[in-house]
PDB file of N, CA and C in Angstrom:
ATOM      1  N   UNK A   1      37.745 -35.526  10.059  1.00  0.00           N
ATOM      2  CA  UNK A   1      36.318 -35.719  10.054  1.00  0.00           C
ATOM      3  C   UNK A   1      35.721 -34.707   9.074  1.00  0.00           C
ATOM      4  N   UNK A   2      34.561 -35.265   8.234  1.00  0.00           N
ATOM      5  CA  UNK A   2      34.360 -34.583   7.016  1.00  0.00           C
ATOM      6  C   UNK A   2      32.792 -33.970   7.590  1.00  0.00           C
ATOM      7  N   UNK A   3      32.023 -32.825   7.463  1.00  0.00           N
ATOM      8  CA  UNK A   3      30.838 -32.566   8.357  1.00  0.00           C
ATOM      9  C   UNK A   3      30.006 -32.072   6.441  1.00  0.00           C
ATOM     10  N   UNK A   4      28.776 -32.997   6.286  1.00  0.00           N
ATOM     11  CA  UNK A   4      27.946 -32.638   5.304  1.00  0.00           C
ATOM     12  C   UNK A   4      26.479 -32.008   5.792  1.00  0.00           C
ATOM     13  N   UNK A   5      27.134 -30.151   5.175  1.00  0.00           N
ATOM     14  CA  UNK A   5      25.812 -29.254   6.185  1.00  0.00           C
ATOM     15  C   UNK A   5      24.773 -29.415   5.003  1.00  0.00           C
ATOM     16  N   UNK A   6      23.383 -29.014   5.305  1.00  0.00           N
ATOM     17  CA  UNK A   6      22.657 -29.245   4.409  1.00  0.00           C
ATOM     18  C   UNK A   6      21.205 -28.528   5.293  1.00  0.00           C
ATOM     19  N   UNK A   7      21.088 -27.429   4.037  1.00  0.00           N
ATOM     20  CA  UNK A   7      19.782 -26.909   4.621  1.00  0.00           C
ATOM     21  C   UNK A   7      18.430 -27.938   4.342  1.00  0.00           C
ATOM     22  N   UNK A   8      17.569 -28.118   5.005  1.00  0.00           N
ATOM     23  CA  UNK A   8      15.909 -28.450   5.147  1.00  0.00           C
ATOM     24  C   UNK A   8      14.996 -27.769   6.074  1.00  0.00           C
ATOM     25  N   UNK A   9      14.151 -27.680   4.767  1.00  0.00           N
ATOM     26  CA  UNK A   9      12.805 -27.039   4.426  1.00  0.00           C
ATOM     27  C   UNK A   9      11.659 -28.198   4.144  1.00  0.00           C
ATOM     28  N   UNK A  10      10.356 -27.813   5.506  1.00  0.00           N
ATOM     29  CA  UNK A  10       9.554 -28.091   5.111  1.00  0.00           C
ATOM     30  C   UNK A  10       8.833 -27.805   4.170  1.00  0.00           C
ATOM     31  N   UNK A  11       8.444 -29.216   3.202  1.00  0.00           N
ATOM     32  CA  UNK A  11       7.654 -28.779   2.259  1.00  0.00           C
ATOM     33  C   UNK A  11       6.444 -28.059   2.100  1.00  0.00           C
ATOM     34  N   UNK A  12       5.704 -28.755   2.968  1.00  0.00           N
ATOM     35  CA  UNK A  12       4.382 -27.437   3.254  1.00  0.00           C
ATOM     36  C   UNK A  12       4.322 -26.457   3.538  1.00  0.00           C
ATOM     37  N   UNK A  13       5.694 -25.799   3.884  1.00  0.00           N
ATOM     38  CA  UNK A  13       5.781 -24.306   4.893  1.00  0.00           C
ATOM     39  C   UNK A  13       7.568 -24.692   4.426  1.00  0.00           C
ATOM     40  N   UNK A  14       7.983 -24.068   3.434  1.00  0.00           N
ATOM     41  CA  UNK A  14       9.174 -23.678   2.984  1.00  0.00           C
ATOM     42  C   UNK A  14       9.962 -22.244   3.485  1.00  0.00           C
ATOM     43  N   UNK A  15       9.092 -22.143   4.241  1.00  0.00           N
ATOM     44  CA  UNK A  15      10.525 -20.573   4.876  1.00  0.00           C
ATOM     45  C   UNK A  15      10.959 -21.281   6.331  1.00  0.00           C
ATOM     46  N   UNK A  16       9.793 -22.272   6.672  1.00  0.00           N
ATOM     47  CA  UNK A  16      10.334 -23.242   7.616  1.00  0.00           C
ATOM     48  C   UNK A  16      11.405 -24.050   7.531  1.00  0.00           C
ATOM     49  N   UNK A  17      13.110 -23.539   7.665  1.00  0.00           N
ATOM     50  CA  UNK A  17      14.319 -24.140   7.131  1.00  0.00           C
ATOM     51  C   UNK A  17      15.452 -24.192   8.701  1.00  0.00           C
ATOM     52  N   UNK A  18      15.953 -25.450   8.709  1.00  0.00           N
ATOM     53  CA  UNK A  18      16.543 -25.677   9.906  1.00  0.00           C
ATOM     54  C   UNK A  18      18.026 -26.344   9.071  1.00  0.00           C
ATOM     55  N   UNK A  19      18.951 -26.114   9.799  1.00  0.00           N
ATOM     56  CA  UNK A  19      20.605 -26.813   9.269  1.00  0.00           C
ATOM     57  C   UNK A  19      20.578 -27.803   9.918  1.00  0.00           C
ATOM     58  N   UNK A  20      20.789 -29.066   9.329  1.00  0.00           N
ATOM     59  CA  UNK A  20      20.892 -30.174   9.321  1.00  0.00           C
ATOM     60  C   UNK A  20      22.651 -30.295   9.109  1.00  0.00           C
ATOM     61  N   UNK A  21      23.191 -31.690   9.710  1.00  0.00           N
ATOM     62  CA  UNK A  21      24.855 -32.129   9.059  1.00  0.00           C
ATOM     63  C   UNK A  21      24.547 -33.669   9.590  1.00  0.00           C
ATOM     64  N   UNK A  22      25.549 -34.339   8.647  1.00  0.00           N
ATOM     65  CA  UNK A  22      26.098 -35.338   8.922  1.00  0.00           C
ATOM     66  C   UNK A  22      27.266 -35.733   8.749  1.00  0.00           C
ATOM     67  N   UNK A  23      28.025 -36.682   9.613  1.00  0.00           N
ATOM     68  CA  UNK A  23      29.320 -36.244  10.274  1.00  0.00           C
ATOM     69  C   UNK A  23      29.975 -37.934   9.123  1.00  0.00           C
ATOM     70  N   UNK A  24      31.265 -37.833   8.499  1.00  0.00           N
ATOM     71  CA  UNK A  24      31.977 -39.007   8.162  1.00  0.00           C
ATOM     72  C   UNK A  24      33.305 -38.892   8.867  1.00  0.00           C
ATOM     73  N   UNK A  25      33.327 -40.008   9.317  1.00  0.00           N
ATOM     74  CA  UNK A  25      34.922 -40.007   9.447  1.00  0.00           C
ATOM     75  C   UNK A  25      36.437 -41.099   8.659  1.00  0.00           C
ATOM     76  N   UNK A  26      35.918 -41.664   7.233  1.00  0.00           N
ATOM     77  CA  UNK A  26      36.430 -41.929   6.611  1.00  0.00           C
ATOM     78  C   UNK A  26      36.109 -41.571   5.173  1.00  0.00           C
ATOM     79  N   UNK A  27      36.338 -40.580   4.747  1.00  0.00           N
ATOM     80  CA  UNK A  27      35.698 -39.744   3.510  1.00  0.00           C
ATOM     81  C   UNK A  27      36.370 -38.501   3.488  1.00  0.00           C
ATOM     82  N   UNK A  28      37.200 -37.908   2.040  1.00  0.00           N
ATOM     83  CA  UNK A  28      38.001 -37.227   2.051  1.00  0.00           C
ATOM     84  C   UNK A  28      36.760 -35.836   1.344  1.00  0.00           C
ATOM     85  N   UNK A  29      37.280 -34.094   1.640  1.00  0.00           N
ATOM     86  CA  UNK A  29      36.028 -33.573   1.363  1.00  0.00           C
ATOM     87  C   UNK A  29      35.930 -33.972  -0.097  1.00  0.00           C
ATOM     88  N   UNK A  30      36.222 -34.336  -0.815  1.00  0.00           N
ATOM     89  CA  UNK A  30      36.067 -34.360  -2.677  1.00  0.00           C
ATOM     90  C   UNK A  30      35.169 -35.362  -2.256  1.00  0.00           C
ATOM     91  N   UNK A  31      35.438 -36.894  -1.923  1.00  0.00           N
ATOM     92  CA  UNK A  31      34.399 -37.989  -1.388  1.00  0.00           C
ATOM     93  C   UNK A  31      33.308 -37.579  -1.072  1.00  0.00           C
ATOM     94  N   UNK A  32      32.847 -36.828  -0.461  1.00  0.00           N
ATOM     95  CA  UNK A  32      31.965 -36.444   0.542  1.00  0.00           C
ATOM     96  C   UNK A  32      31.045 -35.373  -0.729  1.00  0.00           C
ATOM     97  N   UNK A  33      31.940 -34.380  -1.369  1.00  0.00           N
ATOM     98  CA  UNK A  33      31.331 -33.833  -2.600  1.00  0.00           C
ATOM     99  C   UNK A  33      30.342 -34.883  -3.495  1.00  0.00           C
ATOM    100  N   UNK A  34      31.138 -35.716  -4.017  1.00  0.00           N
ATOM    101  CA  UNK A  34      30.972 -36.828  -4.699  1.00  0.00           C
ATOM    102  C   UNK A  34      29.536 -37.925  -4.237  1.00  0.00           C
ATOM    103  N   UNK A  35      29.337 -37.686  -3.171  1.00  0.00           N
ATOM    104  CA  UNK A  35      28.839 -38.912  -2.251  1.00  0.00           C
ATOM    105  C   UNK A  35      27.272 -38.455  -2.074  1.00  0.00           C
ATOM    106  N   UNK A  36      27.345 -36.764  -1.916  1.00  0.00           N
ATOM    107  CA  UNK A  36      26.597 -36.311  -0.974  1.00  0.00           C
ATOM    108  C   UNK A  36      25.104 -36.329  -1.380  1.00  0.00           C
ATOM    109  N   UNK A  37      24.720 -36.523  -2.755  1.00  0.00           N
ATOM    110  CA  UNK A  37      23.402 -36.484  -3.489  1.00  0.00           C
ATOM    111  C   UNK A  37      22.876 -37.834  -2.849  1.00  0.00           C
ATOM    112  N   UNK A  38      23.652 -39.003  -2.841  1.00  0.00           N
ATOM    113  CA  UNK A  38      23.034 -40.298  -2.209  1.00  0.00           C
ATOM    114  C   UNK A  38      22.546 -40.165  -1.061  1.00  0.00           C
ATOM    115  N   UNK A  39      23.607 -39.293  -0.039  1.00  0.00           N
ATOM    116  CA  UNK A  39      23.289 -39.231   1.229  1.00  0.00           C
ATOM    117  C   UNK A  39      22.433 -38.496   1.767  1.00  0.00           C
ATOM    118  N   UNK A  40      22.104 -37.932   1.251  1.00  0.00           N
ATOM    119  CA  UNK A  40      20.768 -36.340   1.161  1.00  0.00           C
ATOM    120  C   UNK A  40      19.365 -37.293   0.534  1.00  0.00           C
ATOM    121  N   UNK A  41      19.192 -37.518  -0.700  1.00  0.00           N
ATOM    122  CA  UNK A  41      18.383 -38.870  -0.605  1.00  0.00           C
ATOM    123  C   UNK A  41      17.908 -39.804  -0.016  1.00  0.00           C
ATOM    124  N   UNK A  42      18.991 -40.364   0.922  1.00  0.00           N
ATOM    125  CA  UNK A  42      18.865 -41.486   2.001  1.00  0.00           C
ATOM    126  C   UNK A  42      18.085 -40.700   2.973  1.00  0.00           C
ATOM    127  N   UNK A  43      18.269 -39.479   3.323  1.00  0.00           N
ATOM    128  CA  UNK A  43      17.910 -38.486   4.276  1.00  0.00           C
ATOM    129  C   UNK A  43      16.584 -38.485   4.227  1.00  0.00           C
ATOM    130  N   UNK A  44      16.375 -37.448   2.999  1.00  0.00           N
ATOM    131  CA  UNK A  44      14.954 -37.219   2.470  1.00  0.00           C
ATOM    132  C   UNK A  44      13.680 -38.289   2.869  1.00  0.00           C
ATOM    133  N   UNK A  45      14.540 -39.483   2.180  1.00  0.00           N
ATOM    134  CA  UNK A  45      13.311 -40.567   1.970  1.00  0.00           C
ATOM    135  C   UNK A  45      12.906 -41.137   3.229  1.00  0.00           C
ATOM    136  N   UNK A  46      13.931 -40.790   4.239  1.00  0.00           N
ATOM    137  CA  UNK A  46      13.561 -40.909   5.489  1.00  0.00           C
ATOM    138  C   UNK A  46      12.572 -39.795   6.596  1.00  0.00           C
ATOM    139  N   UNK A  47      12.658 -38.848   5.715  1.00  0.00           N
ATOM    140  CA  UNK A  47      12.141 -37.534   6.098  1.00  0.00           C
ATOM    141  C   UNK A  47      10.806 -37.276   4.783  1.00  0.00           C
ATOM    142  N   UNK A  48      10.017 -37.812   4.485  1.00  0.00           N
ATOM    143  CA  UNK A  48       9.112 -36.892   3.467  1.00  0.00           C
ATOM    144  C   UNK A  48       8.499 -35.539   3.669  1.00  0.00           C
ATOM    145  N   UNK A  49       8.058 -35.448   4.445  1.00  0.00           N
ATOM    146  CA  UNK A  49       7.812 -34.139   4.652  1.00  0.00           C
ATOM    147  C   UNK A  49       8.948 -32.911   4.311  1.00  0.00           C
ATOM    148  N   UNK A  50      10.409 -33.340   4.517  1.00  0.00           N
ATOM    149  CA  UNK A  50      11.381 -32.133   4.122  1.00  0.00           C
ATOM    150  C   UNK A  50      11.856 -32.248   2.738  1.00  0.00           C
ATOM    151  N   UNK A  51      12.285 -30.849   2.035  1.00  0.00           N
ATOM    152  CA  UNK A  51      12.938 -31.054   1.050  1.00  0.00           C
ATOM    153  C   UNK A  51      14.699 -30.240   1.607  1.00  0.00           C
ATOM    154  N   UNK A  52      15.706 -30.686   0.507  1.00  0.00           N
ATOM    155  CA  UNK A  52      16.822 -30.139   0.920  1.00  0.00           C
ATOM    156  C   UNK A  52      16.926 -28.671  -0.131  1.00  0.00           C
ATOM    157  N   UNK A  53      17.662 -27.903   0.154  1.00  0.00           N
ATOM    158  CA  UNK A  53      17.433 -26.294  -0.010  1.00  0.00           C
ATOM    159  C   UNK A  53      19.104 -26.537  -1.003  1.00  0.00           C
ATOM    160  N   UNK A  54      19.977 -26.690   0.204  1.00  0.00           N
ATOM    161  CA  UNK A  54      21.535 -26.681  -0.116  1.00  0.00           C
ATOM    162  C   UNK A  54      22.539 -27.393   0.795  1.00  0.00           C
ATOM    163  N   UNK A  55      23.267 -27.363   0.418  1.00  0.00           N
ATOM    164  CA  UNK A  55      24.488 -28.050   0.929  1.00  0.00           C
ATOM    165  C   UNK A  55      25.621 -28.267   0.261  1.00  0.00           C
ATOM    166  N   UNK A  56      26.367 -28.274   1.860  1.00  0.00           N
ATOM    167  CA  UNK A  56      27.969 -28.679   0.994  1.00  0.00           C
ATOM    168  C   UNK A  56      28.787 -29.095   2.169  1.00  0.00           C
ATOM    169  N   UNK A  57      29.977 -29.783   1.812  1.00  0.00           N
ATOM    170  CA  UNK A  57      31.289 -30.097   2.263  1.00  0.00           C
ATOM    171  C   UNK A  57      32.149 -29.459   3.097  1.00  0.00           C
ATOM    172  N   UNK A  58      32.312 -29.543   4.634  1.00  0.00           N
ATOM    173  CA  UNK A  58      33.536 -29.164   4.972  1.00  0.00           C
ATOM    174  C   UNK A  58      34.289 -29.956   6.169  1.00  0.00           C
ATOM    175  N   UNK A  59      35.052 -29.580   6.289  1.00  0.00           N
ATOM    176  CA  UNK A  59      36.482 -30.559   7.312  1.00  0.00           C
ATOM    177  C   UNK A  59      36.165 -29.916   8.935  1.00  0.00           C
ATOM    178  N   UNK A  60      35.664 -30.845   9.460  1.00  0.00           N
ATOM    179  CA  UNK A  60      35.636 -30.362  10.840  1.00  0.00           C
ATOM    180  C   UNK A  60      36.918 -29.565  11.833  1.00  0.00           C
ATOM    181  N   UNK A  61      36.643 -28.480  12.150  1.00  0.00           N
ATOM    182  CA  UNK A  61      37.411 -27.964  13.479  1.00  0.00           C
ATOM    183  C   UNK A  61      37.173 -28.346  14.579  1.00  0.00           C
ATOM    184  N   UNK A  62      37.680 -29.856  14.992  1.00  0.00           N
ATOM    185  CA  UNK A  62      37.391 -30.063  16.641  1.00  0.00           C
ATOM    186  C   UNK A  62      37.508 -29.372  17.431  1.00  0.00           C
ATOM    187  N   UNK A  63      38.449 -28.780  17.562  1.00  0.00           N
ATOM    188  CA  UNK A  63      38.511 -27.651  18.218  1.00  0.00           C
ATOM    189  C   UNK A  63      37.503 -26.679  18.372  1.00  0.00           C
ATOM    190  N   UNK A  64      36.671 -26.145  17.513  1.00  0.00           N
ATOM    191  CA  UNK A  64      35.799 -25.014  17.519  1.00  0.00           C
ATOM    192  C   UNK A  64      34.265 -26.182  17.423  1.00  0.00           C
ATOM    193  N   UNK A  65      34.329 -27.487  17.670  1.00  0.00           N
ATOM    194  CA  UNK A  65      33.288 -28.286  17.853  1.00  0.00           C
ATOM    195  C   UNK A  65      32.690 -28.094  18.877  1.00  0.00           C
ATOM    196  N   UNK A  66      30.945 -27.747  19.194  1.00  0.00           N
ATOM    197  CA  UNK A  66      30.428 -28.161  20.621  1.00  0.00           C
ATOM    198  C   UNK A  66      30.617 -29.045  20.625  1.00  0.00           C
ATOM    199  N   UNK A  67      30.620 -29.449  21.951  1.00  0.00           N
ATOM    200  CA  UNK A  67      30.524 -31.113  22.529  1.00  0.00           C
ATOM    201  C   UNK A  67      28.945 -31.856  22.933  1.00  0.00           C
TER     202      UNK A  67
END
């Protein structure tokens, strides 16, 4: 499972920043590198009010996952 973290910041109040992820489970991390500008977009445009800060790629530890 591939987890895409990604900071957002409200635009009107930009120190206002919360971690956001979204979770794939058929997507290798390079994919997910590759992928992730669409999917942050898709995000956004669903969100206007936020902008994205940063983000990136990593491989879930189920193990160290809350449930």
């Amino acid at each position: 499972m591939i987890e895409l973290i990604f900071v957002a910041c409200l635009a009107a109040s930009p120190t206002q920043c919360n971690d956001q992820s979204l979770l794939f489970t058929d997507v290798t991390p390079m994919a997910c590198m590759m992928g992730a500008q669409p999917q942050l977009a898709k995000w956004s445009s669903q969100r206007p009010g936020y902008t994205i800060k940063s983000w990136t790629c990593r491989v879930v530890n189920l193990a160290q996952k809350d449930v």
